[in-house]
PDB file of N, CA and C in Angstrom:
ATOM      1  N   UNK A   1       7.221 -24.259-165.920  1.00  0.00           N
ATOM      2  CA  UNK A   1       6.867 -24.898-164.679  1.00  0.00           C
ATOM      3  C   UNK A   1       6.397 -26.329-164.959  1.00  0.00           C
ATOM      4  N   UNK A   2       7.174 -27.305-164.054  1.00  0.00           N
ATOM      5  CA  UNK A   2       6.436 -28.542-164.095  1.00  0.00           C
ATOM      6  C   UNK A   2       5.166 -28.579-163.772  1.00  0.00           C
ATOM      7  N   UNK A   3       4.616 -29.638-164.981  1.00  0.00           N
ATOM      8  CA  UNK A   3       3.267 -30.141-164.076  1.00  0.00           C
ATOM      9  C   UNK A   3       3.164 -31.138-163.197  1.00  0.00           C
ATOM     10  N   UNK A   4       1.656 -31.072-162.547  1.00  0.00           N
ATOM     11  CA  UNK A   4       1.936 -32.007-161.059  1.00  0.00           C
ATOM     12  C   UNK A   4       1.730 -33.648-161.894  1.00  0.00           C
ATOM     13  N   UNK A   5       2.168 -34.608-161.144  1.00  0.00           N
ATOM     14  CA  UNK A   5       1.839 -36.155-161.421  1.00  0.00           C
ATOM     15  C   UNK A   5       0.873 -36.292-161.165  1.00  0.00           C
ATOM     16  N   UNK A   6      -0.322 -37.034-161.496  1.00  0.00           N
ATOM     17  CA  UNK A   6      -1.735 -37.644-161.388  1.00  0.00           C
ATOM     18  C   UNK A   6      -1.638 -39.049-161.737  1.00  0.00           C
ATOM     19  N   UNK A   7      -1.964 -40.088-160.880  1.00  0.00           N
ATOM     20  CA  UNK A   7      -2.189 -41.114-161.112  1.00  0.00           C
ATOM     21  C   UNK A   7      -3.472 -41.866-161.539  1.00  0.00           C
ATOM     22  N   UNK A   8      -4.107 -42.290-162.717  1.00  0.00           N
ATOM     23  CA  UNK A   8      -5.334 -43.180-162.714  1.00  0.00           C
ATOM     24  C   UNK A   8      -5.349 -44.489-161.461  1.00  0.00           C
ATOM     25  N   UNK A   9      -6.647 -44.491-161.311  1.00  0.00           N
ATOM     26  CA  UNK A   9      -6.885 -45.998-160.458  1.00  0.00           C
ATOM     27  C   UNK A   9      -6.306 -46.783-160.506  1.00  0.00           C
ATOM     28  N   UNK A  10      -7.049 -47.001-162.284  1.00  0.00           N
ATOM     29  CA  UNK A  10      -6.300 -48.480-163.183  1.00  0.00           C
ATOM     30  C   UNK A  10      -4.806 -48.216-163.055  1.00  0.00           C
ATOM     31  N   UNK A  11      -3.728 -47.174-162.759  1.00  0.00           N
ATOM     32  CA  UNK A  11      -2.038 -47.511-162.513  1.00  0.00           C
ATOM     33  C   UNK A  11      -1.963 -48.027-161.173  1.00  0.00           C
ATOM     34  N   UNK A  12      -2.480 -47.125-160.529  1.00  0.00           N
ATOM     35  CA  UNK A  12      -2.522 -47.599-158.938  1.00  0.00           C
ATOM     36  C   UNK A  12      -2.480 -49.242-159.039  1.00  0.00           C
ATOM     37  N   UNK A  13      -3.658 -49.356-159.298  1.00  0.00           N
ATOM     38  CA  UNK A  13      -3.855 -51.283-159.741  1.00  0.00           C
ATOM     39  C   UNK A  13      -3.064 -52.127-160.210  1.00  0.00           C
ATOM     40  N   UNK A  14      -2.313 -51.316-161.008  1.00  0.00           N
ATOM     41  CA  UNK A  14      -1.520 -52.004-162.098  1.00  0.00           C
ATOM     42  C   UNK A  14      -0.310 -52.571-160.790  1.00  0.00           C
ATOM     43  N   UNK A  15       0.267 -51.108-160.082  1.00  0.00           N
ATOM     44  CA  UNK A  15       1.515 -50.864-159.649  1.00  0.00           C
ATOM     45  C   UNK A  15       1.019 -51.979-158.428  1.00  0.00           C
ATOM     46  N   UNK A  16       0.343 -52.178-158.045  1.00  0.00           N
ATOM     47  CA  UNK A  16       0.135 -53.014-156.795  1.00  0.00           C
ATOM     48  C   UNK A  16      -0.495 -54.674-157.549  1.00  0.00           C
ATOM     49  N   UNK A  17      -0.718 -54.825-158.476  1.00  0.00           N
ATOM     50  CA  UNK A  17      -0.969 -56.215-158.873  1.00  0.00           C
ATOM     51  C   UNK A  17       0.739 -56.747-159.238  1.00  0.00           C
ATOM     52  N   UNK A  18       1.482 -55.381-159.454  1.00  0.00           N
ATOM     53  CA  UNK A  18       2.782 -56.276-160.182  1.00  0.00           C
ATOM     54  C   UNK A  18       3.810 -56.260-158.664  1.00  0.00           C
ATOM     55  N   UNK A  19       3.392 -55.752-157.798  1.00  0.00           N
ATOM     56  CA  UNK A  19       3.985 -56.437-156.548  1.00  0.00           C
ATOM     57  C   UNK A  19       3.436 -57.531-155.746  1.00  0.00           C
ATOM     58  N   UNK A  20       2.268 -57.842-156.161  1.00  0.00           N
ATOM     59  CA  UNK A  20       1.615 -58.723-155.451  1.00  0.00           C
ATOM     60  C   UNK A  20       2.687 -59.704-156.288  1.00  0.00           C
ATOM     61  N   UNK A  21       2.629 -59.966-157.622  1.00  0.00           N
ATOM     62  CA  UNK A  21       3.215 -61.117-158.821  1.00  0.00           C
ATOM     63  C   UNK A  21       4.257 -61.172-158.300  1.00  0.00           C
ATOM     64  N   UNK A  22       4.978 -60.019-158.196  1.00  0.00           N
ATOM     65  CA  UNK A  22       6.628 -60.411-157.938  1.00  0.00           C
ATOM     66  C   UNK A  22       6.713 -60.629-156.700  1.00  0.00           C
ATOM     67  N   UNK A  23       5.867 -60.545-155.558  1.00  0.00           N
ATOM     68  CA  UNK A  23       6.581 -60.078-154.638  1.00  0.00           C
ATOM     69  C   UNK A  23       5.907 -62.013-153.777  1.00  0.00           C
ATOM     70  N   UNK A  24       5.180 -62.666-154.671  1.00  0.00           N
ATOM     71  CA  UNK A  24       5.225 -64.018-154.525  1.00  0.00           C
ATOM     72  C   UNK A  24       6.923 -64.902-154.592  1.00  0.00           C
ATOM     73  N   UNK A  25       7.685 -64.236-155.219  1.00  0.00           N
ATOM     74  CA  UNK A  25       9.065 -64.901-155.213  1.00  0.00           C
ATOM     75  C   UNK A  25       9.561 -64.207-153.895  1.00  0.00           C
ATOM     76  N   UNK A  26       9.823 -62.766-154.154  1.00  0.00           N
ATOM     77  CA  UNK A  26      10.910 -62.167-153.668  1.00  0.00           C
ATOM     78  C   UNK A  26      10.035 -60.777-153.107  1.00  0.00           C
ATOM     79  N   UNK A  27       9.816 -60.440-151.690  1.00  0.00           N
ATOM     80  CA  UNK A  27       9.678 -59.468-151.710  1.00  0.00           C
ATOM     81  C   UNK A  27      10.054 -58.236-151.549  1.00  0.00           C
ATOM     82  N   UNK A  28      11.201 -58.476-151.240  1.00  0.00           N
ATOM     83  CA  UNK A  28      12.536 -57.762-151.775  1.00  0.00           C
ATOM     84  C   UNK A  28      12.639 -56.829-153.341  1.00  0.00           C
ATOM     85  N   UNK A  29      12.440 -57.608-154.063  1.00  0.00           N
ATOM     86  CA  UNK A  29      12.808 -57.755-155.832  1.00  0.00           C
ATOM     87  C   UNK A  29      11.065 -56.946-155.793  1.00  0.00           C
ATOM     88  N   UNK A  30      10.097 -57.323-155.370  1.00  0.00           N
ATOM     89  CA  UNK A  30       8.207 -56.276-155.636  1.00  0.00           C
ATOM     90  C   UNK A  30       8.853 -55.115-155.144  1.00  0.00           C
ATOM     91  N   UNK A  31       9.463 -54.805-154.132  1.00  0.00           N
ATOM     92  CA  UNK A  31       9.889 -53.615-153.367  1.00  0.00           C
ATOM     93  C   UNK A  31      10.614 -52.878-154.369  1.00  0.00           C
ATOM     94  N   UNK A  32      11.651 -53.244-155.087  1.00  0.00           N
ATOM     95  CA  UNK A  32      12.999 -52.403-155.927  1.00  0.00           C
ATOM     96  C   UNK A  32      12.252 -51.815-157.298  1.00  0.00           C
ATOM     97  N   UNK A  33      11.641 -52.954-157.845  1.00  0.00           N
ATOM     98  CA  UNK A  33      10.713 -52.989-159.255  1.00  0.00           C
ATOM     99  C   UNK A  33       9.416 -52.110-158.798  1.00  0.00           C
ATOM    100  N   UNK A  34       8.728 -52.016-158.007  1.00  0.00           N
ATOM    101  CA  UNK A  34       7.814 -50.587-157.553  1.00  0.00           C
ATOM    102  C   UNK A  34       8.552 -49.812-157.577  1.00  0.00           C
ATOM    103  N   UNK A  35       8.936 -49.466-156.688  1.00  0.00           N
ATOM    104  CA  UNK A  35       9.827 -47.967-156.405  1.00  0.00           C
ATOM    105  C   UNK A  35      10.694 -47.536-157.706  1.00  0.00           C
ATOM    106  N   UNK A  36      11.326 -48.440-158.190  1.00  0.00           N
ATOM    107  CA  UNK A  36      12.067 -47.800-159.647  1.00  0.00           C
ATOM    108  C   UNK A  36      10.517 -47.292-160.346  1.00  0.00           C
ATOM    109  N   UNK A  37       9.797 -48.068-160.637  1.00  0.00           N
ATOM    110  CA  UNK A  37       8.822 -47.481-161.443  1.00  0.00           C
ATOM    111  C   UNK A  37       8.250 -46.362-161.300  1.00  0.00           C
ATOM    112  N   UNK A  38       7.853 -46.336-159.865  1.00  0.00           N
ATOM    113  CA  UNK A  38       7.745 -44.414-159.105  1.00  0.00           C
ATOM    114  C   UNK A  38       8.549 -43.410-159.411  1.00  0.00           C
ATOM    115  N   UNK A  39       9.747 -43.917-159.377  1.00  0.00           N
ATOM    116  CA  UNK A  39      11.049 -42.971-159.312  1.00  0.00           C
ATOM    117  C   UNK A  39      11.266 -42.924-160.876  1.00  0.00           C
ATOM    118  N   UNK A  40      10.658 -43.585-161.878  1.00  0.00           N
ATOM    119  CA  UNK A  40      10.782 -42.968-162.726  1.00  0.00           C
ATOM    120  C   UNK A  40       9.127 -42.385-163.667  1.00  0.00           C
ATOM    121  N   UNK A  41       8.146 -42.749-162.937  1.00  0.00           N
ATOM    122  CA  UNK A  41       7.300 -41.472-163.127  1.00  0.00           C
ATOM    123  C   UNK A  41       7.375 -40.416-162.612  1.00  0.00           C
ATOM    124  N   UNK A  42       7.964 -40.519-161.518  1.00  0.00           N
ATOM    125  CA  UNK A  42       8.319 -39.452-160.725  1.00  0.00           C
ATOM    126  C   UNK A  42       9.537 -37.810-161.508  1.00  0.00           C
ATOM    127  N   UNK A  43       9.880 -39.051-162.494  1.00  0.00           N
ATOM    128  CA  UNK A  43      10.899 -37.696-163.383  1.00  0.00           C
ATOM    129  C   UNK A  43      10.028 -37.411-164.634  1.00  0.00           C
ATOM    130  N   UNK A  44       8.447 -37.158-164.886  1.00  0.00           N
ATOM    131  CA  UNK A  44       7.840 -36.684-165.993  1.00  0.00           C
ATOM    132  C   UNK A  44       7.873 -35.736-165.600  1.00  0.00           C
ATOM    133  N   UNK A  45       6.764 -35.592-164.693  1.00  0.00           N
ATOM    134  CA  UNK A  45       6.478 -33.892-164.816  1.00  0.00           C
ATOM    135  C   UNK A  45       7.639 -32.888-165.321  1.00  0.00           C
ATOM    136  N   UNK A  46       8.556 -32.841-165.211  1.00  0.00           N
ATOM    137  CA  UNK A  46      10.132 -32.041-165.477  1.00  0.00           C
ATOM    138  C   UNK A  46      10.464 -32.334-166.665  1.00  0.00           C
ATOM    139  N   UNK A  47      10.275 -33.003-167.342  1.00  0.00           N
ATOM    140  CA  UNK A  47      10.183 -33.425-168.704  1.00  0.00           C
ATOM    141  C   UNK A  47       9.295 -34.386-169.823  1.00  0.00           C
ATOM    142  N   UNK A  48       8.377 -33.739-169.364  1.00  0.00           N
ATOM    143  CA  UNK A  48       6.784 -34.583-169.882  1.00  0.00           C
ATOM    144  C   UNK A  48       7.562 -35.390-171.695  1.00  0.00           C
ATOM    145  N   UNK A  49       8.086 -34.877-172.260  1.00  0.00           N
ATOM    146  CA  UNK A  49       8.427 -35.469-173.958  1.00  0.00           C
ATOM    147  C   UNK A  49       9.299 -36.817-173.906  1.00  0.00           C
ATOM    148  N   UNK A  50       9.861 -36.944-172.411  1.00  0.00           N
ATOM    149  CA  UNK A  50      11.314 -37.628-172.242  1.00  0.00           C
ATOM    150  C   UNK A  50      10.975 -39.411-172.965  1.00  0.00           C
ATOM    151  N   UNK A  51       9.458 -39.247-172.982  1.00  0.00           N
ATOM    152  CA  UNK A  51       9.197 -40.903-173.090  1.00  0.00           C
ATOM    153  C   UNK A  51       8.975 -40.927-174.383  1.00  0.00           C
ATOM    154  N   UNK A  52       8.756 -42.005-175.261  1.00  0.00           N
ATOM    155  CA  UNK A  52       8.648 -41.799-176.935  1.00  0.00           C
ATOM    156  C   UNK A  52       7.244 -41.861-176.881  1.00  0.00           C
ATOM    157  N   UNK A  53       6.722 -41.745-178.115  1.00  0.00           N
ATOM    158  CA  UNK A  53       5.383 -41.878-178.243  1.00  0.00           C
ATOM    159  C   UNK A  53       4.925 -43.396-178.652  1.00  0.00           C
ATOM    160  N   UNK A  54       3.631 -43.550-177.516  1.00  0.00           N
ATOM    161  CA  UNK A  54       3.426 -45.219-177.220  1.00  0.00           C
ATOM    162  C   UNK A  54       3.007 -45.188-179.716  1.00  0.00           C
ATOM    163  N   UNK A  55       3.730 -46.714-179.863  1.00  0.00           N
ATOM    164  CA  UNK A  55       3.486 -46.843-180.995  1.00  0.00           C
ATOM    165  C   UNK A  55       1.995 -47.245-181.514  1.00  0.00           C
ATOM    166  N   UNK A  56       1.541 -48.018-180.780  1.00  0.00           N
ATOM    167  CA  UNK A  56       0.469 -48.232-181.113  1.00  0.00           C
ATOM    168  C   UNK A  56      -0.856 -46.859-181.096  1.00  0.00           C
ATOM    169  N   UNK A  57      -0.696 -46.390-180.516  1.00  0.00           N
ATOM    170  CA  UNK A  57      -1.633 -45.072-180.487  1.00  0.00           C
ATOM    171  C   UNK A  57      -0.927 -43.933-181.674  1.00  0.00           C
ATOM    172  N   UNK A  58       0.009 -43.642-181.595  1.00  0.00           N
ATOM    173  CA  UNK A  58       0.896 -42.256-182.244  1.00  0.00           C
ATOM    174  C   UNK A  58       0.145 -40.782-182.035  1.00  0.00           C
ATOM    175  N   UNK A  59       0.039 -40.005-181.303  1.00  0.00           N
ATOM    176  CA  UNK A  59      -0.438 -39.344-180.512  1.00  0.00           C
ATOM    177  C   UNK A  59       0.642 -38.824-179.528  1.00  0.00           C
ATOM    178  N   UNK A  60       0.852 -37.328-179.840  1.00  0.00           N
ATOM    179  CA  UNK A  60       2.236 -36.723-179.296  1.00  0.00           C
ATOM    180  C   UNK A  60       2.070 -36.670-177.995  1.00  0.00           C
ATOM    181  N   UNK A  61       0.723 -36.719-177.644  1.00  0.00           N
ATOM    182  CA  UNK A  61       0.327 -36.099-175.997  1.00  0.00           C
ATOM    183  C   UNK A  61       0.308 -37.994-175.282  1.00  0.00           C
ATOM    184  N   UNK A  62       0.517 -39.058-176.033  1.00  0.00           N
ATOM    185  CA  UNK A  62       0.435 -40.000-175.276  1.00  0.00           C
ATOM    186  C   UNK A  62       1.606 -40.283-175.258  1.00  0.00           C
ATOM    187  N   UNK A  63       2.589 -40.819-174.083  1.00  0.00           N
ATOM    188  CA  UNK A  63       4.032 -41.596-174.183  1.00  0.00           C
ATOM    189  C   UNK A  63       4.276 -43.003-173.694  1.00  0.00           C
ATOM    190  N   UNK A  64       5.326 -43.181-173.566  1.00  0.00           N
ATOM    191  CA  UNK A  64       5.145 -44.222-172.216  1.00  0.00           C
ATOM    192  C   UNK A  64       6.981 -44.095-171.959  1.00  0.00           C
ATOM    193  N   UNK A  65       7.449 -44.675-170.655  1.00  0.00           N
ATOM    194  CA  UNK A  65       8.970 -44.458-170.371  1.00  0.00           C
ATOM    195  C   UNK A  65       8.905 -45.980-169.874  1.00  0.00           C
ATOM    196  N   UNK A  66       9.718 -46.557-170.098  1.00  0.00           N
ATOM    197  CA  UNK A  66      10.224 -47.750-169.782  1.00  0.00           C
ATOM    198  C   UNK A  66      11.136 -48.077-168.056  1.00  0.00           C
ATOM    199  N   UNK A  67      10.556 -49.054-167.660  1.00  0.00           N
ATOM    200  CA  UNK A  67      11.444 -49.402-165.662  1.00  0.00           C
ATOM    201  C   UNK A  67      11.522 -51.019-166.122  1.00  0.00           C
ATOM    202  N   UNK A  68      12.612 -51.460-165.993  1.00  0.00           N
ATOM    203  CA  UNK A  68      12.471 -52.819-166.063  1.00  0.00           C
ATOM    204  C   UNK A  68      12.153 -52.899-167.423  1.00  0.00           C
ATOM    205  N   UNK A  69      11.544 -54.189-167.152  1.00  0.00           N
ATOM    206  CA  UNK A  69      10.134 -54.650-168.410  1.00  0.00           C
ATOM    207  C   UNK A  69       8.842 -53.968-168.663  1.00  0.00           C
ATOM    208  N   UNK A  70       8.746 -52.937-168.212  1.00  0.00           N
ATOM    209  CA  UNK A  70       7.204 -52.370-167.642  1.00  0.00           C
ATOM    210  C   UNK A  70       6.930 -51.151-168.362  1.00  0.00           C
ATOM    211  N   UNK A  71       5.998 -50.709-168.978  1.00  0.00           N
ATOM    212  CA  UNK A  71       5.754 -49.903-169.687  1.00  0.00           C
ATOM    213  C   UNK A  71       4.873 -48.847-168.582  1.00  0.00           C
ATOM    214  N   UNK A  72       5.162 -47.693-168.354  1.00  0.00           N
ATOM    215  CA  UNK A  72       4.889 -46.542-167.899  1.00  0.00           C
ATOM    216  C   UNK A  72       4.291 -45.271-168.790  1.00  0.00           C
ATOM    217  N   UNK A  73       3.073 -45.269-169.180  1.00  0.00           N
ATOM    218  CA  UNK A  73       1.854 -45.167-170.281  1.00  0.00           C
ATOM    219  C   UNK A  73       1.935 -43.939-169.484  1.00  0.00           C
ATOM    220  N   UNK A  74       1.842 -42.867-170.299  1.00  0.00           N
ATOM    221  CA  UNK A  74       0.774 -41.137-169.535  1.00  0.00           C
ATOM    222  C   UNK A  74       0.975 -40.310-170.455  1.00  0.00           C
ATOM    223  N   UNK A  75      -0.645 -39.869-170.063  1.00  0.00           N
ATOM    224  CA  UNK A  75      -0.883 -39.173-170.848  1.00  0.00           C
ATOM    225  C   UNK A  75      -0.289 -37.355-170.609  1.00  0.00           C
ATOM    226  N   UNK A  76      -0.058 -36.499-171.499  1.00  0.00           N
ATOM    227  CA  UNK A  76       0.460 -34.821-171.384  1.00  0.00           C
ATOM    228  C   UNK A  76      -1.041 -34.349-171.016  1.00  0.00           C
ATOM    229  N   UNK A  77      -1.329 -34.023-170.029  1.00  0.00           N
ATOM    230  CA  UNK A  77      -2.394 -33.221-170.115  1.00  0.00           C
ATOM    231  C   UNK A  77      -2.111 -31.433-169.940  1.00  0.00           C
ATOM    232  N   UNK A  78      -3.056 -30.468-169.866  1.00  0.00           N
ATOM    233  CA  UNK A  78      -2.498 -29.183-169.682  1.00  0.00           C
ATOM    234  C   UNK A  78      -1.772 -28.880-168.282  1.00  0.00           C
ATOM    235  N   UNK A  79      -2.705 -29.212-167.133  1.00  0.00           N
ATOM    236  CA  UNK A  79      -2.365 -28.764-166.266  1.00  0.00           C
ATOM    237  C   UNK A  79      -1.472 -30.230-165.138  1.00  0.00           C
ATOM    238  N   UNK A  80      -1.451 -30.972-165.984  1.00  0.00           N
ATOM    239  CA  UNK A  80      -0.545 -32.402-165.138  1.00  0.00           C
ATOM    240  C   UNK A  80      -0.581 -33.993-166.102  1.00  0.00           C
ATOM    241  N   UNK A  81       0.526 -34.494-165.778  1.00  0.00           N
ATOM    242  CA  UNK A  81       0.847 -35.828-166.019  1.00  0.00           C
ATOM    243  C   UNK A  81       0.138 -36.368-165.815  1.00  0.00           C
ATOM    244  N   UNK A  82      -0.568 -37.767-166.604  1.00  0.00           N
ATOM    245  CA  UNK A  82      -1.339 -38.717-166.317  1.00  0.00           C
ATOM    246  C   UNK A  82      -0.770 -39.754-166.321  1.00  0.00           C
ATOM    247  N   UNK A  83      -0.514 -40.527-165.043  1.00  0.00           N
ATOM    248  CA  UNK A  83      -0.028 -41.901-165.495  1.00  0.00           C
ATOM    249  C   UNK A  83      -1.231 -42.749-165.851  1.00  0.00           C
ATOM    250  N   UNK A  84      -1.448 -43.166-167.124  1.00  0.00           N
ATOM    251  CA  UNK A  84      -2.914 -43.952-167.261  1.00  0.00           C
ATOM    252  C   UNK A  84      -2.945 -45.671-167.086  1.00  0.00           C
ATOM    253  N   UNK A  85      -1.672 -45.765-167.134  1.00  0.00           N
ATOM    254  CA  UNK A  85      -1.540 -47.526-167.202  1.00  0.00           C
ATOM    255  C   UNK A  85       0.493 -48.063-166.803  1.00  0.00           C
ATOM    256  N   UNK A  86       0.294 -49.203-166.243  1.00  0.00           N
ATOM    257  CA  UNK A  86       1.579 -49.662-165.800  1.00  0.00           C
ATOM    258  C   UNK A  86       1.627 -51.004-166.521  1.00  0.00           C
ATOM    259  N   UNK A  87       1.794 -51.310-167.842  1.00  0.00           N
ATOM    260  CA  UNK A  87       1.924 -53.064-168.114  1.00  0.00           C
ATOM    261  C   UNK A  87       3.101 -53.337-167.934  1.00  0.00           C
ATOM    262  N   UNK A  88       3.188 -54.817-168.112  1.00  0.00           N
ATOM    263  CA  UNK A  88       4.862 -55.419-168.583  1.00  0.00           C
ATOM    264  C   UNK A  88       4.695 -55.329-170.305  1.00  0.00           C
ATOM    265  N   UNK A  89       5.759 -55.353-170.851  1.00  0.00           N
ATOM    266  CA  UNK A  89       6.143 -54.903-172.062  1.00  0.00           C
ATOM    267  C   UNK A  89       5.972 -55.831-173.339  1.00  0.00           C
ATOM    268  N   UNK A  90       5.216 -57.023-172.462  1.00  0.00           N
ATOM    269  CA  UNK A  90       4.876 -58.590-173.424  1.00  0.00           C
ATOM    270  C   UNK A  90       3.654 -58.418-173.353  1.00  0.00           C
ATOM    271  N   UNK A  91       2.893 -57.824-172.584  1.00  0.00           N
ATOM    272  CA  UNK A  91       1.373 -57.890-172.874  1.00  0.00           C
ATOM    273  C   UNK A  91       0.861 -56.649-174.063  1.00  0.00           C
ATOM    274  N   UNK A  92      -0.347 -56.665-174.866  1.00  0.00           N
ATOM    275  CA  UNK A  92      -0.758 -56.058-175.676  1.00  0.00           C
ATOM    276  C   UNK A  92      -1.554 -54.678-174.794  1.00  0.00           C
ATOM    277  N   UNK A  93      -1.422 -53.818-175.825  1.00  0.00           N
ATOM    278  CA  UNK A  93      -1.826 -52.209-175.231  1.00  0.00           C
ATOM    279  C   UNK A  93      -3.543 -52.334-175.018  1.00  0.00           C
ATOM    280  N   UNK A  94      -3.667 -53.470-176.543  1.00  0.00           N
ATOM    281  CA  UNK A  94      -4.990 -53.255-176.801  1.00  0.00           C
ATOM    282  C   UNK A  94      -6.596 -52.976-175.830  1.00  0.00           C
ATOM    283  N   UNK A  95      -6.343 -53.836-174.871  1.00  0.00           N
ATOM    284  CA  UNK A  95      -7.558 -53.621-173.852  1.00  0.00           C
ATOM    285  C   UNK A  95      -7.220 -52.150-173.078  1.00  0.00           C
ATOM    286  N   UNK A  96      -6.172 -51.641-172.735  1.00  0.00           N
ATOM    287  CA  UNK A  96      -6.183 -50.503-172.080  1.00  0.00           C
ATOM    288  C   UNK A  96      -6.299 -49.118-172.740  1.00  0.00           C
ATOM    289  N   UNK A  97      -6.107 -49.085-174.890  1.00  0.00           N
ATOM    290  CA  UNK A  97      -6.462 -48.155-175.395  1.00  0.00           C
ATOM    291  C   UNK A  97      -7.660 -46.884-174.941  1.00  0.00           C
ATOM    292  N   UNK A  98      -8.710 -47.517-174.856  1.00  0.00           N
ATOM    293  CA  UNK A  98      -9.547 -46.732-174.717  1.00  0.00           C
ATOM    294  C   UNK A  98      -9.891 -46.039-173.364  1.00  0.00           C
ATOM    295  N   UNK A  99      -8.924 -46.246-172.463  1.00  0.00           N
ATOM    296  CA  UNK A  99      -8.890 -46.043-171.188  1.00  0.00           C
ATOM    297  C   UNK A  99      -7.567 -44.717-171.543  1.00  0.00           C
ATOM    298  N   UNK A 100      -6.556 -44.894-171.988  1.00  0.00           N
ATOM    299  CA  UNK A 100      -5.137 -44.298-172.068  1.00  0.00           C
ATOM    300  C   UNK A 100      -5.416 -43.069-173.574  1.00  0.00           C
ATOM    301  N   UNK A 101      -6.769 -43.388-174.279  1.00  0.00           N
ATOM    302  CA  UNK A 101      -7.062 -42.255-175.304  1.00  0.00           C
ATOM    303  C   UNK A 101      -7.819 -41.566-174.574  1.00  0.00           C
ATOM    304  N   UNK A 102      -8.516 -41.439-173.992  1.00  0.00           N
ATOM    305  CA  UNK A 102      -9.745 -41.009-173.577  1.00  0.00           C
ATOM    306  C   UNK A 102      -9.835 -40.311-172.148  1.00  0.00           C
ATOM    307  N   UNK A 103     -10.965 -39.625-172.086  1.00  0.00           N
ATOM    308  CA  UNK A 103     -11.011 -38.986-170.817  1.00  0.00           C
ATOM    309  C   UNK A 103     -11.337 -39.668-169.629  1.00  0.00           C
ATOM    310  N   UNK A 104     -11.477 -41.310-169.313  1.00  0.00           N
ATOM    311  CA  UNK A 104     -11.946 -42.191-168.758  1.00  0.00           C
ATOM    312  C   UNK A 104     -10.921 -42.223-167.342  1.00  0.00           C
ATOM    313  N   UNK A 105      -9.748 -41.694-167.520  1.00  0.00           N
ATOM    314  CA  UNK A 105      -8.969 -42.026-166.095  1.00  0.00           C
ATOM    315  C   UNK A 105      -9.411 -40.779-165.148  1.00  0.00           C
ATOM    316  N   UNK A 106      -9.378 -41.149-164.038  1.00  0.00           N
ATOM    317  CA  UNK A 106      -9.517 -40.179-163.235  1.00  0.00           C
ATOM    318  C   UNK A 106      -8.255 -38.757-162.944  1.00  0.00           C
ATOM    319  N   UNK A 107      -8.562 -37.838-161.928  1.00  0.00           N
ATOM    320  CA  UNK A 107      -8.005 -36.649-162.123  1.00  0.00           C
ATOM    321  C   UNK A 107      -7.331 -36.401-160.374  1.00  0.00           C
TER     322      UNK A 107
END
């Protein structure tokens, strides 16, 4: 049985700061680049392994799946998916580690 999706705050945040960015050009182009990113957290739960394991951590239960440029971070938990973080793929993991190891995202 799949588990359910859970989103942290900090993704929520993420997913709505990177439409605010894009959606200063085109808001068209914030619209397509959200929704792909949904639509493809939206295919973990059904296959929680599908993403590789984020490199910087190495930790089987952490992944991330790639939309665009955008890194789609979550964590395996028992009973559901965590999406813990949404970056673009040029910024460093480093400030969001301890948020994406840890029990710090919400449920």
């Amino acid at each position: 049985m799949a588990r359910r999706l859970g989103w942290s705050p900090e993704a929520i945040e993420d997913i709505e700061s990177i439409a605010d960015y894009i959606g200063r050009d085109s808001q068209w182009y914030a619209k397509t680049v959200t929704t792909r990113i949904i639509e493809a957290a939206e295919t973990i739960p059904a296959f929680p392994e599908i993403g590789r394991i984020v490199p910087e951590i190495g930790k089987t239960s952490i992944r991330e799946l790639f939309a665009y440029s955008y890194r789609i971070i979550y964590r395996i938990e028992p009973e559901q998916i965590l999406i813990a973080a949404v970056i673009h793929g040029s910024r460093l993991l480093q400030p969001f580690e301890q948020h994406i190891k840890g029990g710090q995202a919400g449920k």
